[in-house]
Protein backbone atom coordinates (compact mmCIF):
# COMPACT_ATOMS: atom_id res chain seq x y z
CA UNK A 1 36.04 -74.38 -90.45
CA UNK A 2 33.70 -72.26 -91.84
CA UNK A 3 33.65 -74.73 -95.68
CA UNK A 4 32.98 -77.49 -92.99
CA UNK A 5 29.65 -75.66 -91.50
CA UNK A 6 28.80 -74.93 -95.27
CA UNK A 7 29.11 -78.39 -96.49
CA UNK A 8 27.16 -79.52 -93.74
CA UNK A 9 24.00 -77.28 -94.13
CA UNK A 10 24.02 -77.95 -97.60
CA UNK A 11 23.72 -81.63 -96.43
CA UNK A 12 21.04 -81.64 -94.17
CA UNK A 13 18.98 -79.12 -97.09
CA UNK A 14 19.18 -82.08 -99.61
CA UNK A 15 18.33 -84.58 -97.18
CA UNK A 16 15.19 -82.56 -96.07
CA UNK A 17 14.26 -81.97 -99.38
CA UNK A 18 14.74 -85.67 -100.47
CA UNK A 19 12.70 -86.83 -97.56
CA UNK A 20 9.42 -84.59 -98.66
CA UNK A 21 10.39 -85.37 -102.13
CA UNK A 22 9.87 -89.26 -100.99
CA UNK A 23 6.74 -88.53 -98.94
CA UNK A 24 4.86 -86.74 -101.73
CA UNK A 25 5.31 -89.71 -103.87
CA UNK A 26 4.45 -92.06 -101.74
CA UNK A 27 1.20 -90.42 -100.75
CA UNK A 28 0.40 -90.47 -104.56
CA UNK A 29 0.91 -93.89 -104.68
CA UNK A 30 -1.53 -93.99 -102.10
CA UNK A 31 -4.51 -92.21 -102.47
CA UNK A 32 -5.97 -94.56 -106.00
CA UNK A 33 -5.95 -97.42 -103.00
CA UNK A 34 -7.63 -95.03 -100.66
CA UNK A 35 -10.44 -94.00 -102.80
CA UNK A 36 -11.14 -97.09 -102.92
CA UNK A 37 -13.54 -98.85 -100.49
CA UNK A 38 -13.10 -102.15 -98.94
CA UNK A 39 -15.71 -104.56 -98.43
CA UNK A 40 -16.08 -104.72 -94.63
CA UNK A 41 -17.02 -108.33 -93.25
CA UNK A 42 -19.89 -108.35 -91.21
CA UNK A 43 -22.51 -109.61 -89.12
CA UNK A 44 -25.85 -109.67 -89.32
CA UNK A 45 -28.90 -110.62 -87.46
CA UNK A 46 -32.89 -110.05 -88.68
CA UNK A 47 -35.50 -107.58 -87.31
CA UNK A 48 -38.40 -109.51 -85.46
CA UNK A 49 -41.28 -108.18 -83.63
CA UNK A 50 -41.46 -110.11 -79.82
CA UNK A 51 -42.98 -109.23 -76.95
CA UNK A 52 -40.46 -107.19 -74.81
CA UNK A 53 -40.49 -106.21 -71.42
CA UNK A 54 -39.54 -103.63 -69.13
CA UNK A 55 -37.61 -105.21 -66.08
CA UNK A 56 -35.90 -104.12 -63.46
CA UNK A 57 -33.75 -106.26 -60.65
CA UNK A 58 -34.01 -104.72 -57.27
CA UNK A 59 -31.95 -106.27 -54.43
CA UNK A 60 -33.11 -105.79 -50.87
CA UNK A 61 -33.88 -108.72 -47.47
CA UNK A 62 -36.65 -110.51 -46.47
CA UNK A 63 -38.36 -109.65 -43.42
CA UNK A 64 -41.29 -111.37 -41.58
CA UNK A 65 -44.55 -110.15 -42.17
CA UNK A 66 -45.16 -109.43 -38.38
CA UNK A 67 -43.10 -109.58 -35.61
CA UNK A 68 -43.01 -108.78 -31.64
CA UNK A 69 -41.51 -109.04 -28.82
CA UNK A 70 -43.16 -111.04 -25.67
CA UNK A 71 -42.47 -109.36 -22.64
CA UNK A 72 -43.93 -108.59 -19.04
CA UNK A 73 -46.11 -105.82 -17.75
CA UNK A 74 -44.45 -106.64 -14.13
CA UNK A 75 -41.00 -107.15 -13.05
CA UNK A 76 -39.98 -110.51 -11.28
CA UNK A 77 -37.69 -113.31 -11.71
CA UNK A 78 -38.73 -115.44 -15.25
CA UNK A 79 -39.60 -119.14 -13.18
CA UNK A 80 -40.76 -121.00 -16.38
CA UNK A 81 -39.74 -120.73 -20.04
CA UNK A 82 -41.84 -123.33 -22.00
CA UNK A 83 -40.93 -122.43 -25.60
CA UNK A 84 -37.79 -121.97 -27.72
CA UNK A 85 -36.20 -120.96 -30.64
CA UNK A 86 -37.95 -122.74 -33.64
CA UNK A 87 -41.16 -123.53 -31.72
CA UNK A 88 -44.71 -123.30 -33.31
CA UNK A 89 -47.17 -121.26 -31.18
CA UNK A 90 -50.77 -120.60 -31.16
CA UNK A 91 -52.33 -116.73 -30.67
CA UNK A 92 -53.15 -117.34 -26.64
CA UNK A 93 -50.57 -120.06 -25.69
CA UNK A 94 -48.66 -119.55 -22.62
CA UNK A 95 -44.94 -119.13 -23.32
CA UNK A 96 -43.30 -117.88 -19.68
CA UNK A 97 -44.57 -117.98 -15.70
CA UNK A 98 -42.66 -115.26 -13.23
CA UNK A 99 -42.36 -115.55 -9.67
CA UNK A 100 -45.80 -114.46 -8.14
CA UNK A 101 -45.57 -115.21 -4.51
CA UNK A 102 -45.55 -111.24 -4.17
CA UNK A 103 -48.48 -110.90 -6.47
CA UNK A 104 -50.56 -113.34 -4.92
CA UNK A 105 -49.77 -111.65 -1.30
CA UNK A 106 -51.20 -108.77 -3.03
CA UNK A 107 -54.60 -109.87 -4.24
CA UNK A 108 -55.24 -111.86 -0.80
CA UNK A 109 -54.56 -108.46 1.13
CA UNK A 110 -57.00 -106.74 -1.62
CA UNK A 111 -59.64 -109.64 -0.62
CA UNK A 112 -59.13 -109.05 3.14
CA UNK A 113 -59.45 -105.17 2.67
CA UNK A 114 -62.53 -105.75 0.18
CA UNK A 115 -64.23 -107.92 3.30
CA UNK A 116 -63.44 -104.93 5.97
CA UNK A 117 -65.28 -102.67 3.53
CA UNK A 118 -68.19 -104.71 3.06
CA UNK A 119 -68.61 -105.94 6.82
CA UNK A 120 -68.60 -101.65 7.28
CA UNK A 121 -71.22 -101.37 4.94
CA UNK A 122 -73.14 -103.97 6.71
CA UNK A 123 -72.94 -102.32 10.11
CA UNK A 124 -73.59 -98.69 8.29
CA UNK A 125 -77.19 -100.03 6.76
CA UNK A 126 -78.06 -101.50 9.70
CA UNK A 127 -76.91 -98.14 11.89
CA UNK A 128 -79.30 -96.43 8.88
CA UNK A 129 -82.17 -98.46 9.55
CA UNK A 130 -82.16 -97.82 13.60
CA UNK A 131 -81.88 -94.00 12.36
CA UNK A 132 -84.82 -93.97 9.86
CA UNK A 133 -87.23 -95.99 12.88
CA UNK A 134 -86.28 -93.85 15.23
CA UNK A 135 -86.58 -90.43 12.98
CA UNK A 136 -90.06 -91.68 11.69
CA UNK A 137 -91.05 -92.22 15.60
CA UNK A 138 -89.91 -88.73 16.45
CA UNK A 139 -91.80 -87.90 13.39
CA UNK A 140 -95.30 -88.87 14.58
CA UNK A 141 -94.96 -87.77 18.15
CA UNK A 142 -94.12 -84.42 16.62
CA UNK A 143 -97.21 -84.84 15.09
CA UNK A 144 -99.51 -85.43 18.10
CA UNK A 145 -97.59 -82.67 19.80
CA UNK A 146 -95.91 -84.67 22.00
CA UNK A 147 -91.73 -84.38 20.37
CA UNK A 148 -90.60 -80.81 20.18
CA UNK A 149 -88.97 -79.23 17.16
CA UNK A 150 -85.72 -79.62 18.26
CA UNK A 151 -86.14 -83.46 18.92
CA UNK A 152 -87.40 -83.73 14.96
CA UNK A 153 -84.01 -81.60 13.67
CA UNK A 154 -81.92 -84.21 16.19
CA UNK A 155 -83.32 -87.40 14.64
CA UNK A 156 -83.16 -85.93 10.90
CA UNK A 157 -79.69 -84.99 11.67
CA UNK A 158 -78.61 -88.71 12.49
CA UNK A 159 -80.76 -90.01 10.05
CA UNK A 160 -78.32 -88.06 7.62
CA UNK A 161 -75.36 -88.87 9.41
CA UNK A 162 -76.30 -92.46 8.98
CA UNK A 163 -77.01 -92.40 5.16
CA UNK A 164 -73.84 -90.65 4.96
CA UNK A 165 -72.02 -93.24 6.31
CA UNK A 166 -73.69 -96.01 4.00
CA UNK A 167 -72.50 -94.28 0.68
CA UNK A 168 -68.93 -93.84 2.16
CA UNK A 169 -69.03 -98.10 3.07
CA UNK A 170 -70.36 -97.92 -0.74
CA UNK A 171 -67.89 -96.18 -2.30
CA UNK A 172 -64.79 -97.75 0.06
CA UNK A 173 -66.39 -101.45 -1.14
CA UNK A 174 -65.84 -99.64 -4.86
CA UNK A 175 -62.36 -98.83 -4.43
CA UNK A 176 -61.43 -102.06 -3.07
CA UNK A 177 -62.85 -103.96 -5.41
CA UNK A 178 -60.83 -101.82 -7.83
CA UNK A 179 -57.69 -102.40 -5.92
CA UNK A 180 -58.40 -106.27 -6.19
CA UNK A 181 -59.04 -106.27 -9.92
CA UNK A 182 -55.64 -104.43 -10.25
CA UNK A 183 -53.97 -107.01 -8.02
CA UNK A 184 -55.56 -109.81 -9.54
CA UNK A 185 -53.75 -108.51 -13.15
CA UNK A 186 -50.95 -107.90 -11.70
CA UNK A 187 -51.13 -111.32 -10.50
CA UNK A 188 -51.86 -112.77 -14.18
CA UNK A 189 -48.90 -110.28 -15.69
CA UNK A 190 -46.88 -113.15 -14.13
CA UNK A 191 -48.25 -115.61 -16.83
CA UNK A 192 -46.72 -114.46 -20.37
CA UNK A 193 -49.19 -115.20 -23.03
CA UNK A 194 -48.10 -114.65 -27.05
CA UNK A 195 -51.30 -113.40 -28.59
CA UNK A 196 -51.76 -111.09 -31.65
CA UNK A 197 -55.22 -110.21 -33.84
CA UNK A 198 -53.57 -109.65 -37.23
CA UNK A 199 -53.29 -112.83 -38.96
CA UNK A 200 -54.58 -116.35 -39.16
CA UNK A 201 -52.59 -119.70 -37.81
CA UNK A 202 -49.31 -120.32 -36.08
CA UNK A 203 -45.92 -118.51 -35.75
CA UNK A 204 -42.88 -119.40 -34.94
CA UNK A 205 -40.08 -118.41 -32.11
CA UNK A 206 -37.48 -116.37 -33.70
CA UNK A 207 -35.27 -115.08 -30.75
CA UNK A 208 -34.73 -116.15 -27.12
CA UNK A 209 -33.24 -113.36 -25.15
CA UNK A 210 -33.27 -114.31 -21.52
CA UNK A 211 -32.90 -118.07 -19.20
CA UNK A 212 -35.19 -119.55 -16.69
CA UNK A 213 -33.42 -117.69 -13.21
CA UNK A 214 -33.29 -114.31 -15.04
CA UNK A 215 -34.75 -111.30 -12.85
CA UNK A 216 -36.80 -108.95 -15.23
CA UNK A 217 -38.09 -105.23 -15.06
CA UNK A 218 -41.24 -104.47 -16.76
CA UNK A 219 -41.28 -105.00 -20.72
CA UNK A 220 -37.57 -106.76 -20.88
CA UNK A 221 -38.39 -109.36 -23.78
CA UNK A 222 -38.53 -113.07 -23.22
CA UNK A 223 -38.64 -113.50 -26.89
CA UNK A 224 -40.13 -112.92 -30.14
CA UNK A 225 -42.65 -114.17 -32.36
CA UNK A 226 -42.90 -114.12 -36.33
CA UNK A 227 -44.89 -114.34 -38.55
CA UNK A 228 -43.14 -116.57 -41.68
CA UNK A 229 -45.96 -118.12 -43.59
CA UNK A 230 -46.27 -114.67 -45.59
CA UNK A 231 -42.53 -112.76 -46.34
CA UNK A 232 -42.08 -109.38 -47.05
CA UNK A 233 -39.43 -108.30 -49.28
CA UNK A 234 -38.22 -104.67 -48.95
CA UNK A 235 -36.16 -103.14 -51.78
CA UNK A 236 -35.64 -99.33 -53.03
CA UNK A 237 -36.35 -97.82 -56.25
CA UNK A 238 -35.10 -95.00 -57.64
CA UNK A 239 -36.81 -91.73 -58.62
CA UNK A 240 -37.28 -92.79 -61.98
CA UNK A 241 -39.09 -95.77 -61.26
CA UNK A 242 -41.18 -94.79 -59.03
CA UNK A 243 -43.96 -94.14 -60.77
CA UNK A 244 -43.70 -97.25 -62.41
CA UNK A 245 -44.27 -99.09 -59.21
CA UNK A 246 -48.08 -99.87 -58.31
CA UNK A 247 -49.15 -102.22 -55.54
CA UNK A 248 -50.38 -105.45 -57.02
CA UNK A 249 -47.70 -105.90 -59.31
CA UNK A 250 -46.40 -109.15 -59.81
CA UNK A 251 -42.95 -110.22 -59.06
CA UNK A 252 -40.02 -112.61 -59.43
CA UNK A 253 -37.35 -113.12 -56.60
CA UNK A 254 -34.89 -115.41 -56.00
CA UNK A 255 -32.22 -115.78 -53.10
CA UNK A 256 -28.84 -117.24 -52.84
CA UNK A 257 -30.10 -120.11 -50.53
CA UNK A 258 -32.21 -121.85 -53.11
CA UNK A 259 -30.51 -121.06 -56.25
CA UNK A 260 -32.18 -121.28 -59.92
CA UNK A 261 -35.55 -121.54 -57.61
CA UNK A 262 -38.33 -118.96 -58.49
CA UNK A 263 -40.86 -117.41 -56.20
CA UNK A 264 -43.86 -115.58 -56.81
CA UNK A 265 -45.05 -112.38 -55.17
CA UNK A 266 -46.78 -108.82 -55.44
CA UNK A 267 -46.39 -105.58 -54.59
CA UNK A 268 -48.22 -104.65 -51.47
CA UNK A 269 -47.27 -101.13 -50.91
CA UNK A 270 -44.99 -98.36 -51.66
CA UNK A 271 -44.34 -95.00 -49.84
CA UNK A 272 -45.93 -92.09 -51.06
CA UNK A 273 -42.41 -90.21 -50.68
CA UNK A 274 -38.56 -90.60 -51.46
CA UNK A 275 -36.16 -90.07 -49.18
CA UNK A 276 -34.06 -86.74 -49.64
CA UNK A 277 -30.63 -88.12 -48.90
CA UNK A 278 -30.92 -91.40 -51.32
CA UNK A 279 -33.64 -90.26 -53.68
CA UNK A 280 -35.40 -93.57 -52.99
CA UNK A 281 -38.73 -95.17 -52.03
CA UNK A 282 -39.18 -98.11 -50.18
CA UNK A 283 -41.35 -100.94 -52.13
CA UNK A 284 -42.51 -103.97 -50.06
CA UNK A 285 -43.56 -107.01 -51.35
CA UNK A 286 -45.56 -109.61 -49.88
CA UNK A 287 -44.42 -113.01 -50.64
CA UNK A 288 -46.20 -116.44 -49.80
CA UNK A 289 -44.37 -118.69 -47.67
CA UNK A 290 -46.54 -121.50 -46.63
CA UNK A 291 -43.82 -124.85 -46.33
CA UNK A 292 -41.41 -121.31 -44.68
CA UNK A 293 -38.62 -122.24 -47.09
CA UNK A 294 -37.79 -118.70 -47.11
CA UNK A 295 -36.43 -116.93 -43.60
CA UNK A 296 -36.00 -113.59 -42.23
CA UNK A 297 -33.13 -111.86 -43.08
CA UNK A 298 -31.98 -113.48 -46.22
CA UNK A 299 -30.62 -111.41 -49.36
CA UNK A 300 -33.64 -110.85 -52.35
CA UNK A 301 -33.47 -110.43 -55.38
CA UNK A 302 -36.49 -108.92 -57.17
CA UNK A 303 -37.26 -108.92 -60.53
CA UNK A 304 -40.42 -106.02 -61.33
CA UNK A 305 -41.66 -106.05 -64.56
CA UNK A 306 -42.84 -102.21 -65.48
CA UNK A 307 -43.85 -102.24 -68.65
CA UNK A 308 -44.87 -105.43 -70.96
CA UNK A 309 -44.58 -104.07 -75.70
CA UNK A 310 -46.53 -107.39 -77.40
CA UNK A 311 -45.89 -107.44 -81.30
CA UNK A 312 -42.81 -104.92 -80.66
CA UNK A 313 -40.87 -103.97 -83.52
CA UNK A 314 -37.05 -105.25 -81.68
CA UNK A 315 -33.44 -105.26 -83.31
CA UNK A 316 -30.06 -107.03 -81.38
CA UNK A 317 -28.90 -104.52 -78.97
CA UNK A 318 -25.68 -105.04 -80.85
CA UNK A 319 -26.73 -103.61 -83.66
CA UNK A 320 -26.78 -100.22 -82.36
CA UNK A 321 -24.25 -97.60 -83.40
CA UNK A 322 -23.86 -93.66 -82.90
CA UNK A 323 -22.31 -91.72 -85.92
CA UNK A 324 -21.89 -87.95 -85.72
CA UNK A 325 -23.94 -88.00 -82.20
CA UNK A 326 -26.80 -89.72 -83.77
CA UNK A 327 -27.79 -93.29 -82.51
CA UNK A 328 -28.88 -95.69 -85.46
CA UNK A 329 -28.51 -98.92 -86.99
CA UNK A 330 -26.84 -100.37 -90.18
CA UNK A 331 -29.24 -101.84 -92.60
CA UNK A 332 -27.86 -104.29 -94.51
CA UNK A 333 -28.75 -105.22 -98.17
CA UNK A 334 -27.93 -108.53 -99.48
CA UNK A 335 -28.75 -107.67 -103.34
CA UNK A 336 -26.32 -104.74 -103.43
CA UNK A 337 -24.48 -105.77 -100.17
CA UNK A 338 -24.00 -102.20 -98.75
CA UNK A 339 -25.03 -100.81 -95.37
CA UNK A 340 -27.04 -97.89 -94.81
CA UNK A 341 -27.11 -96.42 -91.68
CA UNK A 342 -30.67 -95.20 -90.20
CA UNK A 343 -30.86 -93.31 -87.31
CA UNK A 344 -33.75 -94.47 -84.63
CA UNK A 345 -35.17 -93.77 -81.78
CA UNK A 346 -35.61 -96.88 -79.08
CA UNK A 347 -37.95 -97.93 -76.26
CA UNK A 348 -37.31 -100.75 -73.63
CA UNK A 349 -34.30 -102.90 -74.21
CA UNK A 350 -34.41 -106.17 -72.67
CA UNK A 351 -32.87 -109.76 -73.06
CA UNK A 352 -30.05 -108.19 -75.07
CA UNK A 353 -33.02 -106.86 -77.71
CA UNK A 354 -34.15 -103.04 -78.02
CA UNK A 355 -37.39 -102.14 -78.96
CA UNK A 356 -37.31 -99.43 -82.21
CA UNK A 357 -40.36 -97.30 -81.96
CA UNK A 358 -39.54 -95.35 -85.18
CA UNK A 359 -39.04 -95.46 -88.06
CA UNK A 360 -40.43 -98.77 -89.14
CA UNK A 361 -37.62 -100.98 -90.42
CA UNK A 362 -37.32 -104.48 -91.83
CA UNK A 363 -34.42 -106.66 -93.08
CA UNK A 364 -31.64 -107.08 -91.21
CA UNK A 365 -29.20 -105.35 -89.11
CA UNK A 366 -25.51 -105.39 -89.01
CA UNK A 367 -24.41 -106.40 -85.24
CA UNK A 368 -20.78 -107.16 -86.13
CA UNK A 369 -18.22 -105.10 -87.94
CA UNK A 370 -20.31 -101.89 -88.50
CA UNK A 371 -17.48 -99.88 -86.35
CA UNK A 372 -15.91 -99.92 -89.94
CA UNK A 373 -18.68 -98.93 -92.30
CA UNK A 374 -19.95 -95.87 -93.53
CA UNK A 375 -23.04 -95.13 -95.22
CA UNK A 376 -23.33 -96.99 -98.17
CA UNK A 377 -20.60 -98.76 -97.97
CA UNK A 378 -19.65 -102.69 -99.23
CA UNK A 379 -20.07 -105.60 -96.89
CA UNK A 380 -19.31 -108.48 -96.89
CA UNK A 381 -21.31 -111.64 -95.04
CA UNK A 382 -19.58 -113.67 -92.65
CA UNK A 383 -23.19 -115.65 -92.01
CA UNK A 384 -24.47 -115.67 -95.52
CA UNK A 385 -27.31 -117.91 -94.79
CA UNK A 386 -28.97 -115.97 -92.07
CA UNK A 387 -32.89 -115.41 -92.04
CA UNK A 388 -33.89 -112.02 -93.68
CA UNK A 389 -36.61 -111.49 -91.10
CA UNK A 390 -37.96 -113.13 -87.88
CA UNK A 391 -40.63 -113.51 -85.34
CA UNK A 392 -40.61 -114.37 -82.16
């Protein structure tokens, strides 16, 4: 048993030592081949100066420039719609009529009231002018001796009592001819006008809420009114855009309604703060509308341009690599047909192109393949004939 065990270590010892015995020759077979570097096939494109941009796409929706509600100071029951959805109005036009039966009992009973107080102030002025004949009579015989004193105080007393009276029939005529002003617009709170100051020419009739029949309290909406023929685009940009965000900036939006179709617009304002939960501030942008292909409510999407490099010195965004934590490119060399690998530091990339704002470079880069070079290493071009430079 125990020869067995023996013959069996003694086994597995050659065997190990045959197996590093193989591997050491093998990896001296190897290393002349690895010491030796391959030509790597690659890629290459030219470096061109272009004017790049800095562009952003913000998505947001389209709301109308203005919009209200129509609605009723009063409450009654809504007798006459005369618009609906889709309808062009004027600023002014009548849109509803309620019920104003009650109304109208109100201003006649302000009228009748309004006549009382007048026909008072009639009978007050002429109660005023018997007083003041009668006190200046009592006034001259008091004069000639004939009227005592206490005759005079009697007749100045009702002469006051009468004026009195007059400026109370004067002030009850004021207060009902308050009373039937107030009726009389309570009475036209029954006719619904649309009417607005801001803004030039027609809108439109966006919503109806209620029917002809409908009983309404005071400021229930009938329906609203929109402004269309100017949109406004509302979209949210991030804290590090925001500064790049000024109001008359031009923009670019489209919509899925009316695809591959452009429309222009500019920034009209953005807030002066970000919101703490998002870390955004809304941007709204004022876009013309005038044949109202666009509608309220549809998903934008906005293309701001920031920042605008002419003559900018640009490379493939392929092209870029990072080796040892350093970002850079692969210069290639068609006379020796290495690469050499230069770090750089970039500006705005755009349109698949990055803008390299140092070190000043020319030639061309390697875009395809350099995940296998090192520095200085042979290439190899797949497209020999490519342009050694560019401009664009």
């Amino acid at each position: 048993m125990k020869k067995v065990i023996v013959i069996t270590l003694v086994a597995l010892f050659a065997g190990l030592l045959g197996w590093r015995i193989y591997s050491r020759v093998r990896e001296g077979r190897a290393d002349p081949v690895q010491r030796v570097q391959r030509a790597v096939a690659v890629e290459v494109r030219p470096i061109a100066r272009r004017t790049i941009r800095n562009t952003a796409v913000l998505t947001g929706s389209l709301l109308p420039r203005s919009r209200f509600n129509a609605a009723p100071n009063v409450a009654g029951r809504l007798e006459k719609l005369l618009v609906n959805i889709g309808d062009e109005i004027e600023s002014g036009d009548l849109i509803a009529v309620l019920d104003g039966e009650e109304y109208f009992q109100q201003v006649a009973q302000a009228r009748a009231e309004l006549d009382v107080s007048r026909a008072n102030l009639a009978d007050a002025e002429s109660a005023l002018g018997l007083a003041t004949r009668d006190t200046d009579r009592v006034r001259e015989l008091h004069g000639q001796g004939i009227a005592s004193d206490a005759e005079l105080d009697e007749a100045e007393a009702r002469l006051r009592v009468a004026e009195a009276r007059v400026q109370v029939a004067r002030a009850q005529i004021a207060q009902r001819e308050a009373a039937l002003r107030s009726a009389e617009v309570r009475l036209a709170y029954t006719r619904i006008h649309a009417a607005w100051k801001d803004g030039e020419g027609p809108r439109l009739i966006g919503e109806r809420f209620v029917d002809e029949g409908a009983t309404l309290r005071a400021n229930d909406p009938v329906v609203s009114v929109v402004d269309t023929a100017v949109m406004l685009a509302v979209v949210y940009v991030i804290e590090g855009d925001f500064p790049a965000i000024r109001p008359g900036q031009p923009v670019e939006l489209t919509v899925d309604a009316y695809p591959g179709r452009r429309f222009s617009g500019r920034v009209a304002r953005r807030a002066p703060v970000l919101d703490e939960a998002s870390r955004q501030a809304r941007v709204e942008i004022e876009v013309p509308n005038p044949d109202r292909t666009l509608a309220p409510g549809m998903f934008a999407r906005v293309g701001i341009e920031f920042d605008q490099r002419p003559e900018a010195l640009t490379v493939p965004q392929a092209a870029l690599v990072r080796r040892n934590g350093t970002q850079g490119v692969f210069l290639a060399d068609r006379e020796t047909l290495t690469a050499r690998f230069v770090p750089v530091e970039t500006g705005i990339t755009s349109d698949g192109h990055v803008e390299v704002v140092s070190p000043e470079i020319e030639g061309e880069v390697v875009t395809l393949g350099h995940h296998l070079l090192e520095e200085g290493g042979p290439i190899t071009l797949a497209n020999p004939g490519g342009a050694a430079g560019g401009r664009r």
